[in-house]
C-alpha atoms as a PDB file:
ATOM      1  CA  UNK A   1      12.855 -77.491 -76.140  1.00  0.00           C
ATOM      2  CA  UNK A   2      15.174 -80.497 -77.902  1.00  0.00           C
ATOM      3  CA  UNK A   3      18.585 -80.830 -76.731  1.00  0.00           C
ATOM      4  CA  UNK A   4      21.346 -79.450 -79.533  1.00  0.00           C
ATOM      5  CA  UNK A   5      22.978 -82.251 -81.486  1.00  0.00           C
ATOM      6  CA  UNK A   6      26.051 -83.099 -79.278  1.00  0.00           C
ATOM      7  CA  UNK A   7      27.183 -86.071 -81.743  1.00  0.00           C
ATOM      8  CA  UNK A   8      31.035 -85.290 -82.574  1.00  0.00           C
ATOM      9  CA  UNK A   9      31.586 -86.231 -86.076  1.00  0.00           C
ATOM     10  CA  UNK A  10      34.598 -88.583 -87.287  1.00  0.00           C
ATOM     11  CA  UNK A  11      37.161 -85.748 -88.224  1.00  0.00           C
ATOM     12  CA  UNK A  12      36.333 -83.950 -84.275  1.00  0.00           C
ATOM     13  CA  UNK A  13      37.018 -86.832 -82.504  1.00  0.00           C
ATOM     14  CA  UNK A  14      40.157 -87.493 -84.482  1.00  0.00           C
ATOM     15  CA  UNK A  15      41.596 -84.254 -84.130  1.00  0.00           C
ATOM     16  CA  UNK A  16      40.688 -84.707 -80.024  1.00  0.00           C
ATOM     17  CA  UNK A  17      42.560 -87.577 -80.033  1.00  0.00           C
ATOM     18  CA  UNK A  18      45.747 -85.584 -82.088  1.00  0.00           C
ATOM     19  CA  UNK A  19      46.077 -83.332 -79.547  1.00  0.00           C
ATOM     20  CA  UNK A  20      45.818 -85.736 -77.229  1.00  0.00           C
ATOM     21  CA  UNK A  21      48.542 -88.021 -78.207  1.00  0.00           C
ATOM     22  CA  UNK A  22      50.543 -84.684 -79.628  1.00  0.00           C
ATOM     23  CA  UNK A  23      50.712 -83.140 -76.092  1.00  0.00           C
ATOM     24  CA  UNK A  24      51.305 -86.583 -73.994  1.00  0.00           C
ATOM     25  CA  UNK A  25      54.695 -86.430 -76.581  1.00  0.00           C
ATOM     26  CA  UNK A  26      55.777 -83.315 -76.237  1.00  0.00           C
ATOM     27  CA  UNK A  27      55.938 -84.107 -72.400  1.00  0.00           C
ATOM     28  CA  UNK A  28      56.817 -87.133 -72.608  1.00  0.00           C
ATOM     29  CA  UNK A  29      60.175 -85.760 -74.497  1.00  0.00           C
ATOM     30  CA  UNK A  30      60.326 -83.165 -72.568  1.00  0.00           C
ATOM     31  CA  UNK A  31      60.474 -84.878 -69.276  1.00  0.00           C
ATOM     32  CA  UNK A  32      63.720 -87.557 -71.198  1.00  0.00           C
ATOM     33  CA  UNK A  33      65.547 -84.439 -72.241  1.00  0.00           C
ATOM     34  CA  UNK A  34      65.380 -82.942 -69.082  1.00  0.00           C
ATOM     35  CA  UNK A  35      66.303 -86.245 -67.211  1.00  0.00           C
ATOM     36  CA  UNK A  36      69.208 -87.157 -69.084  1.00  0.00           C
ATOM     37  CA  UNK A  37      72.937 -86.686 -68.283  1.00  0.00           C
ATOM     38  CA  UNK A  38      74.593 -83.693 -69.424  1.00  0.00           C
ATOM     39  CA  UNK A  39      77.167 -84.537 -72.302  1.00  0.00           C
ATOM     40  CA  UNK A  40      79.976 -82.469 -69.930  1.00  0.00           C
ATOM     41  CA  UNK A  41      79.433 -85.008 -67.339  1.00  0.00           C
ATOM     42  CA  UNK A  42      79.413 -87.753 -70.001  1.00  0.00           C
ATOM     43  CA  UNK A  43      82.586 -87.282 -71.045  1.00  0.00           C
ATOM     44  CA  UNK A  44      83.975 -86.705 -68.174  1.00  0.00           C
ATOM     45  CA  UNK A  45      82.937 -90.082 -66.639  1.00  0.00           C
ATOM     46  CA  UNK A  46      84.534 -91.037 -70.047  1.00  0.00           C
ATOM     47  CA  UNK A  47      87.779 -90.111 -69.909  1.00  0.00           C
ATOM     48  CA  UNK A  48      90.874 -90.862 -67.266  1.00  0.00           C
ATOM     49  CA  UNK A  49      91.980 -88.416 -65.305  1.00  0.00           C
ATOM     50  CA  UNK A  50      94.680 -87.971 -67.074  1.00  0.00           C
ATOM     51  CA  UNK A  51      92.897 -87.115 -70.477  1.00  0.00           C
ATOM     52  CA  UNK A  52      90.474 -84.846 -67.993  1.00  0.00           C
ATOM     53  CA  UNK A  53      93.632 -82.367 -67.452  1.00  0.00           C
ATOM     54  CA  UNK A  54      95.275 -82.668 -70.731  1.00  0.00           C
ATOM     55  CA  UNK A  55      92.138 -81.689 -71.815  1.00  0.00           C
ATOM     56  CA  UNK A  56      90.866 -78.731 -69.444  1.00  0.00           C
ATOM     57  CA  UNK A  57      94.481 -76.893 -68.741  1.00  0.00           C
ATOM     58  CA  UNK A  58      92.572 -74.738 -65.774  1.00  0.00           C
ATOM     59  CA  UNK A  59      91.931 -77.816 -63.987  1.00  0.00           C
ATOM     60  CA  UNK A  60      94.374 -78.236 -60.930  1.00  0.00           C
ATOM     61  CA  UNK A  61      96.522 -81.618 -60.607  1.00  0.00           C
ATOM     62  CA  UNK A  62      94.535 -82.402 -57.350  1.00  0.00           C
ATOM     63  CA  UNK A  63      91.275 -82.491 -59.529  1.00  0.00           C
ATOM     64  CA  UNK A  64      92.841 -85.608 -61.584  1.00  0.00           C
ATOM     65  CA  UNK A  65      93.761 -87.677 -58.777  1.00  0.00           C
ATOM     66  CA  UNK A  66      91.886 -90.632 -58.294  1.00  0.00           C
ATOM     67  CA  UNK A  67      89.268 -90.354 -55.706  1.00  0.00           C
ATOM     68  CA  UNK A  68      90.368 -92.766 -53.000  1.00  0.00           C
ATOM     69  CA  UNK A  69      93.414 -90.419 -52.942  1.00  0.00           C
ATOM     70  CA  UNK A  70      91.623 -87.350 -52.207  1.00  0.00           C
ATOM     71  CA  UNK A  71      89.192 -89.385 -49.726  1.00  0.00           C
ATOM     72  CA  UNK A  72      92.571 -90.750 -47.599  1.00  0.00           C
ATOM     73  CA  UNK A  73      93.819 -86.663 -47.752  1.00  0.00           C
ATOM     74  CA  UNK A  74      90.540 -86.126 -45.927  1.00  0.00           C
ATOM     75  CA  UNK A  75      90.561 -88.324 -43.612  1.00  0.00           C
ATOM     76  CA  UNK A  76      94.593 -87.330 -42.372  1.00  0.00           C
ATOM     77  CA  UNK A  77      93.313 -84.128 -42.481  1.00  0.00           C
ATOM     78  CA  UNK A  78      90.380 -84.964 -40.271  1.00  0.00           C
END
């Protein structure tokens, strides 16, 4: 008994490679999206501290001091 023709033909193995390339982009965007900085966090490594409370009322005053002032309080504190 002869073996069935396995040949692909020219559209087949373009449409193989499609999906292929389709899929390895989908991931490949989905991976970057998922890996990038929220824009929240951008803009808050953005702005001054000041501009950070004027911004967000609910925020406390300690939250817009600058960080080597809240490291010292923890370190009296300590």
């Amino acid at each position: 008994m002869p073996y069935p023709n396995t040949v692909l033909t020219a559209w087949q193995l373009a449409l193989i490679a499609l999906v292929a390339v389709g899929t390895l982009t989908v991931w490949l965007v989905a991976v970057f999206l998922a890996a990038r900085p929220s824009d929240r966090a951008d803009r808050a490594a953005l702005a001054s501290p000041g501009e950070s409370v004027a911004a967000d009322p609910k925020r406390s005053a300690a939250a817009a001091e600058p960080e080597p002032a809240r490291q010292a309080e923890h370190r009296e504190a300590a």
